[in-house]
C-alpha atoms as a PDB file:
ATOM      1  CA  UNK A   1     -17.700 -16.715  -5.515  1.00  0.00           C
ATOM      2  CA  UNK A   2     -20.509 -15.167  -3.363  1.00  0.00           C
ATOM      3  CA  UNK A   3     -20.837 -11.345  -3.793  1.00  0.00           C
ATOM      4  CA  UNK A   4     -19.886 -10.724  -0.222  1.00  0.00           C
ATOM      5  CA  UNK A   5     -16.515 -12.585  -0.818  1.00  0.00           C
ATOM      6  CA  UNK A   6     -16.017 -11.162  -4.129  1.00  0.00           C
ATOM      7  CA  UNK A   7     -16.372  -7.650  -2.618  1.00  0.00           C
ATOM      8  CA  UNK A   8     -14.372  -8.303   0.174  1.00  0.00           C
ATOM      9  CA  UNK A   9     -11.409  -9.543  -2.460  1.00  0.00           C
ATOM     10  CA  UNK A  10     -11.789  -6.615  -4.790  1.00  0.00           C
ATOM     11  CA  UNK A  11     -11.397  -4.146  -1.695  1.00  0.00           C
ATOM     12  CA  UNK A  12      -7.842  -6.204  -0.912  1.00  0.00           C
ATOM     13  CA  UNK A  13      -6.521  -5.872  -4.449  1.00  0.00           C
ATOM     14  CA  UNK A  14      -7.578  -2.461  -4.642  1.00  0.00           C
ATOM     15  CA  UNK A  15      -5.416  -1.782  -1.334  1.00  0.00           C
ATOM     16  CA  UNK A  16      -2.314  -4.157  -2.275  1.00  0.00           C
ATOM     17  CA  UNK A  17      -1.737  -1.978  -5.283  1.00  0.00           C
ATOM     18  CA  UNK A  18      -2.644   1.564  -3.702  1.00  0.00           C
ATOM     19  CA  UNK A  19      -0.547   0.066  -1.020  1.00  0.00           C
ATOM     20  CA  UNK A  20       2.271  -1.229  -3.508  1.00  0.00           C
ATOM     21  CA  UNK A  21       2.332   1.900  -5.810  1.00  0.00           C
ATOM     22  CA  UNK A  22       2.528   4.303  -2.687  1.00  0.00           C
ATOM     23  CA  UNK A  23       5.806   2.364  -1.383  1.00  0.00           C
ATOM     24  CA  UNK A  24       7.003   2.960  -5.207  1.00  0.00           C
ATOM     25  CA  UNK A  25       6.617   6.881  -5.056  1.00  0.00           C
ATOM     26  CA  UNK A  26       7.984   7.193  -1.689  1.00  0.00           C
ATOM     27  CA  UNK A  27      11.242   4.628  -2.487  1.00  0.00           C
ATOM     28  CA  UNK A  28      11.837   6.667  -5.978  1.00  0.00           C
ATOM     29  CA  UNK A  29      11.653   9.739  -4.296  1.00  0.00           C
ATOM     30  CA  UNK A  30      14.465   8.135  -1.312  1.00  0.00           C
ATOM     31  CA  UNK A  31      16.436   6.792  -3.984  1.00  0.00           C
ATOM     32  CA  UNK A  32      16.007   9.702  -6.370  1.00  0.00           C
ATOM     33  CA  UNK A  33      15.918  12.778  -4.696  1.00  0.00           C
ATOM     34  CA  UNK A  34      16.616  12.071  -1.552  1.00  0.00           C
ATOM     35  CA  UNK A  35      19.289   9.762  -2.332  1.00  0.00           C
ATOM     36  CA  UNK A  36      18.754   8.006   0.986  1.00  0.00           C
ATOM     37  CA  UNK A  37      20.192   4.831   0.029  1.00  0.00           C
ATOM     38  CA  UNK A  38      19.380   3.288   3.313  1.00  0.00           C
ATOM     39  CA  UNK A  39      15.875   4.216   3.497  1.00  0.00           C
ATOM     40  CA  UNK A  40      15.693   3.580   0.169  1.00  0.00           C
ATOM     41  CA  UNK A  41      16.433  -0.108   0.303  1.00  0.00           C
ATOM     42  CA  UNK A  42      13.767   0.226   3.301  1.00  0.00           C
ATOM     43  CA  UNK A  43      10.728   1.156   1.119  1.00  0.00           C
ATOM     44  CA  UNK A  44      12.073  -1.585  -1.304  1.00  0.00           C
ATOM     45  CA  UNK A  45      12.078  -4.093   1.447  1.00  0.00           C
ATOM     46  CA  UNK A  46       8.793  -3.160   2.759  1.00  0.00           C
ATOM     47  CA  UNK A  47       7.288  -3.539  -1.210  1.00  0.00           C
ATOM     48  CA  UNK A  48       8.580  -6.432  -1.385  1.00  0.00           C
ATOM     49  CA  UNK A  49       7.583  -8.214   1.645  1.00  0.00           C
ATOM     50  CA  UNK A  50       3.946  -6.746   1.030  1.00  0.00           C
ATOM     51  CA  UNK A  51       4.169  -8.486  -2.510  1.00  0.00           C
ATOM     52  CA  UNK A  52       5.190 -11.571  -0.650  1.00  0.00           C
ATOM     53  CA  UNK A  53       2.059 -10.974   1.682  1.00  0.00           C
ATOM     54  CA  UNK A  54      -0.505 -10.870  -1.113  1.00  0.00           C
ATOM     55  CA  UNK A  55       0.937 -14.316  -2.689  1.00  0.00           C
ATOM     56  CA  UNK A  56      -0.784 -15.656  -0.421  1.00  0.00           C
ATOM     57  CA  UNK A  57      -3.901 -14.941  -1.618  1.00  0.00           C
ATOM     58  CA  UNK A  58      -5.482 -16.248  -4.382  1.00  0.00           C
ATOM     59  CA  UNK A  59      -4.334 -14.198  -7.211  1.00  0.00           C
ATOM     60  CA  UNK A  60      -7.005 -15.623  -9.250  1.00  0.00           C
ATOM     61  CA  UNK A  61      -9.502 -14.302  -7.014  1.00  0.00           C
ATOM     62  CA  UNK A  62      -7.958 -10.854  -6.678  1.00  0.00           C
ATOM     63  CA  UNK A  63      -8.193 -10.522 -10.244  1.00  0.00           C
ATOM     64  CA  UNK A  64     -11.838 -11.911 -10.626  1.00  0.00           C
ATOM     65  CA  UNK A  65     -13.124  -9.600  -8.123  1.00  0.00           C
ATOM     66  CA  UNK A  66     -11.210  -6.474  -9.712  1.00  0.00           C
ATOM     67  CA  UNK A  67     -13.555  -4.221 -11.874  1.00  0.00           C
ATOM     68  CA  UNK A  68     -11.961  -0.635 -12.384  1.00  0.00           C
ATOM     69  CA  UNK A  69     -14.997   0.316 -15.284  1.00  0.00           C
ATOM     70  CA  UNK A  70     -17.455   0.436 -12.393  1.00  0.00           C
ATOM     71  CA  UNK A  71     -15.471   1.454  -9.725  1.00  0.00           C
ATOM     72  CA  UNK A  72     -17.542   4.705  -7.851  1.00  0.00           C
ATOM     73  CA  UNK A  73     -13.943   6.288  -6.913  1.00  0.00           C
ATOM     74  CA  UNK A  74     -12.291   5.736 -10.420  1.00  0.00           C
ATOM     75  CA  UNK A  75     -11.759   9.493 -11.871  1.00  0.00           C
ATOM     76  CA  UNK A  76     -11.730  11.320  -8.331  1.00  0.00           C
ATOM     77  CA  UNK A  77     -10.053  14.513  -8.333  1.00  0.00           C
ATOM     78  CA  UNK A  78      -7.015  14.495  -5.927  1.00  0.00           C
ATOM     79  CA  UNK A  79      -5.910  17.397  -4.655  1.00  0.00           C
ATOM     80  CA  UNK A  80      -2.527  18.960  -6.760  1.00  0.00           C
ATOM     81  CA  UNK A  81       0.676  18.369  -4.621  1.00  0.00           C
ATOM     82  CA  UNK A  82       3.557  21.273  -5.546  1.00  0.00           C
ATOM     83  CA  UNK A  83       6.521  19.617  -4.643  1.00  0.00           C
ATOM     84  CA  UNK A  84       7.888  16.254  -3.769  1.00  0.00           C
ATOM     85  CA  UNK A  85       7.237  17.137  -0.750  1.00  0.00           C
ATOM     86  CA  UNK A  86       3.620  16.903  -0.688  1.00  0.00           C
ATOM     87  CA  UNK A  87       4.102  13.772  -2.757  1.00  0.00           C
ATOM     88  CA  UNK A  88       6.276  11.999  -0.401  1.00  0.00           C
ATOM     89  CA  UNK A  89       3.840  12.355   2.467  1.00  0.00           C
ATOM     90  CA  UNK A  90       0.535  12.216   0.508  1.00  0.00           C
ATOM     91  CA  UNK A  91       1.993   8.386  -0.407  1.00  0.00           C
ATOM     92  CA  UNK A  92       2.688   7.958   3.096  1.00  0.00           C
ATOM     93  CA  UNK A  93      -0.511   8.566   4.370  1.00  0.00           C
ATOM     94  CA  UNK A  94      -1.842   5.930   1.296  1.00  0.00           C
ATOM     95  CA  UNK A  95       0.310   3.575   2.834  1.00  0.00           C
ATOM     96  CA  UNK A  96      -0.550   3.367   5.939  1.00  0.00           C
ATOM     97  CA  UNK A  97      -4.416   4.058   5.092  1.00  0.00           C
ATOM     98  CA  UNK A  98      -4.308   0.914   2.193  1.00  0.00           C
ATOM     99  CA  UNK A  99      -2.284  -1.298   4.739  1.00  0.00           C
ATOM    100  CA  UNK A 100      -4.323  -0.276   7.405  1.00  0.00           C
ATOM    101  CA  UNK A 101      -7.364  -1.612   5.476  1.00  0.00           C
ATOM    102  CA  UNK A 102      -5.737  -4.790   4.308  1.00  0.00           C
ATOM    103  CA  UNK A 103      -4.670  -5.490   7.830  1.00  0.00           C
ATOM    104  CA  UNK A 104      -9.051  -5.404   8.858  1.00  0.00           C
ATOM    105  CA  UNK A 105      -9.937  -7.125   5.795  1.00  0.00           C
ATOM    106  CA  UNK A 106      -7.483  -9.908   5.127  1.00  0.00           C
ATOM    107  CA  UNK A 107      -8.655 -10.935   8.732  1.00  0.00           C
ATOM    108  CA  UNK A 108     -11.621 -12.723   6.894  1.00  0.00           C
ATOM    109  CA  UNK A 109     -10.071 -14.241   4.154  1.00  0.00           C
ATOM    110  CA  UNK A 110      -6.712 -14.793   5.659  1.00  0.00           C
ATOM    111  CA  UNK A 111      -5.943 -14.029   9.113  1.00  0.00           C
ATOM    112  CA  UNK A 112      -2.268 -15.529   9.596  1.00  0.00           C
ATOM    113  CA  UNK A 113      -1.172 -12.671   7.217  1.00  0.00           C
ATOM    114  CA  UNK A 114      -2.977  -9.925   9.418  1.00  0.00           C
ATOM    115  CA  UNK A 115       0.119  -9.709  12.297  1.00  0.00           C
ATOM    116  CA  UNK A 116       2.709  -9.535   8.815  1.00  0.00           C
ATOM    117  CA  UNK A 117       0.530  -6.728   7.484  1.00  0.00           C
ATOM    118  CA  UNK A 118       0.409  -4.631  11.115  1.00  0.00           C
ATOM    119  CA  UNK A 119       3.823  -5.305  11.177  1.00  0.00           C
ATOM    120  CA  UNK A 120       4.346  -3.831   7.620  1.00  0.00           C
ATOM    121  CA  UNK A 121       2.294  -0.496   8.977  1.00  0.00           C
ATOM    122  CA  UNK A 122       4.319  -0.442  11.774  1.00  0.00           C
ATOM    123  CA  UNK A 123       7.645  -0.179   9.610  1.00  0.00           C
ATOM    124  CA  UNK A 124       5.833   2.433   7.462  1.00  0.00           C
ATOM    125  CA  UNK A 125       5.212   4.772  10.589  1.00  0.00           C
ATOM    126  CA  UNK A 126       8.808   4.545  11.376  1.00  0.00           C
ATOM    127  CA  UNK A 127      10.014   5.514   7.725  1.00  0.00           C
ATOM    128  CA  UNK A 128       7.669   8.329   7.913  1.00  0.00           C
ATOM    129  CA  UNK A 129       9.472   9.773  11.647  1.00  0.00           C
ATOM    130  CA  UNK A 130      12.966   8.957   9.730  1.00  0.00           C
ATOM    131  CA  UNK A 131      12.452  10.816   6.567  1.00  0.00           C
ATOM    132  CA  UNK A 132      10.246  13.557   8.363  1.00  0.00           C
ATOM    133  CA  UNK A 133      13.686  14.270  10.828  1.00  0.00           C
ATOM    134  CA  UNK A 134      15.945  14.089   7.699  1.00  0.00           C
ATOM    135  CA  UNK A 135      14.080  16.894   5.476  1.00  0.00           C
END
C-alpha cells in the first residue's frame, strides 16, 4: 500500500472508532441516565449501521494503516467536562466532526458509502435537537 493510501486509511479508522465510541457515550448516557429508551435504541441504531458502513472497507487495511505509538494527537489534553452534560454534547460534536470526516475521505476509497455516511450525520444532528429539547 502506497503511503498516500495508507494515510488516507489510517485517518478512516481513526474516525470509525472516534465516531463509534462517541455514539457509545451518548447511547449509555440515553439509556442510563436519561433513560430515553427511544433515543436510546436511536444511538444504537445509528452505531450499528456505521459498523455496517465500515465493513465495507477492507478491515485488513484499516488495521495495517493504524499506528497509535506515533500518532502526533495520542496524549492530548481534553478539556475536563463536569457533568454528563458536557459529556453528552462533547460526544456529539465528535460525532458529527469524525462522520463528517469519513463522509470527505471515504469518497476516495469508497464513494458508494459516502451518501450512507451523510445520511448517518444527518440522523446525528437530529438526535442532538431531540435530546437538546428534552434536557
Amino acid at each position: 500500500m502506497e503511503q498516500e493510501e495508507k494515510n488516507v486509511y489510517r485517518l478512516l479508522d481513526a474516525n470509525f472508532n472516534r465516531a463509534e465510541e462517541g455514539l457509545r457515550v451518548c447511547e449509555d448516557i440515553a439509556r442510563l441516565i436519561l433513560e430515553y429508551k427511544k433515543i436510546s435504541k436511536e444511538f444504537k441504531h445509528l452505531r450499528h449501521l456505521l459498523f455496517s458502513v465500515k465493513r465495507k472497507f477492507p478491515l485488513y487495511q484499516l488495521l495495517q494503516a493504524r499506528d497509535t505509538e506515533t500518532d502526533v494527537g495520542r496524549g492530548k489534553e481534553e478539556g475536563i467536562k463536569h457533568n454528563w452534560r458536557e459529556i453528552l454534547f462533547a460526544n456529539l460534536a465528535r460525532i458529527k466532526e469524525a462522520v463528517r470526516s469519513l463522509e470527505e475521505f471515504s469518497q476516495s476509497v469508497n464513494p458508494s458509502e459516502s451518501m450512507n455516511l451523510q445520511e448517518i450525520r444527518f440522523r446525528v444532528y437530529k438526535l442532538e435537537k431531540e435530546v437538546g429539547q428534552r434536557i
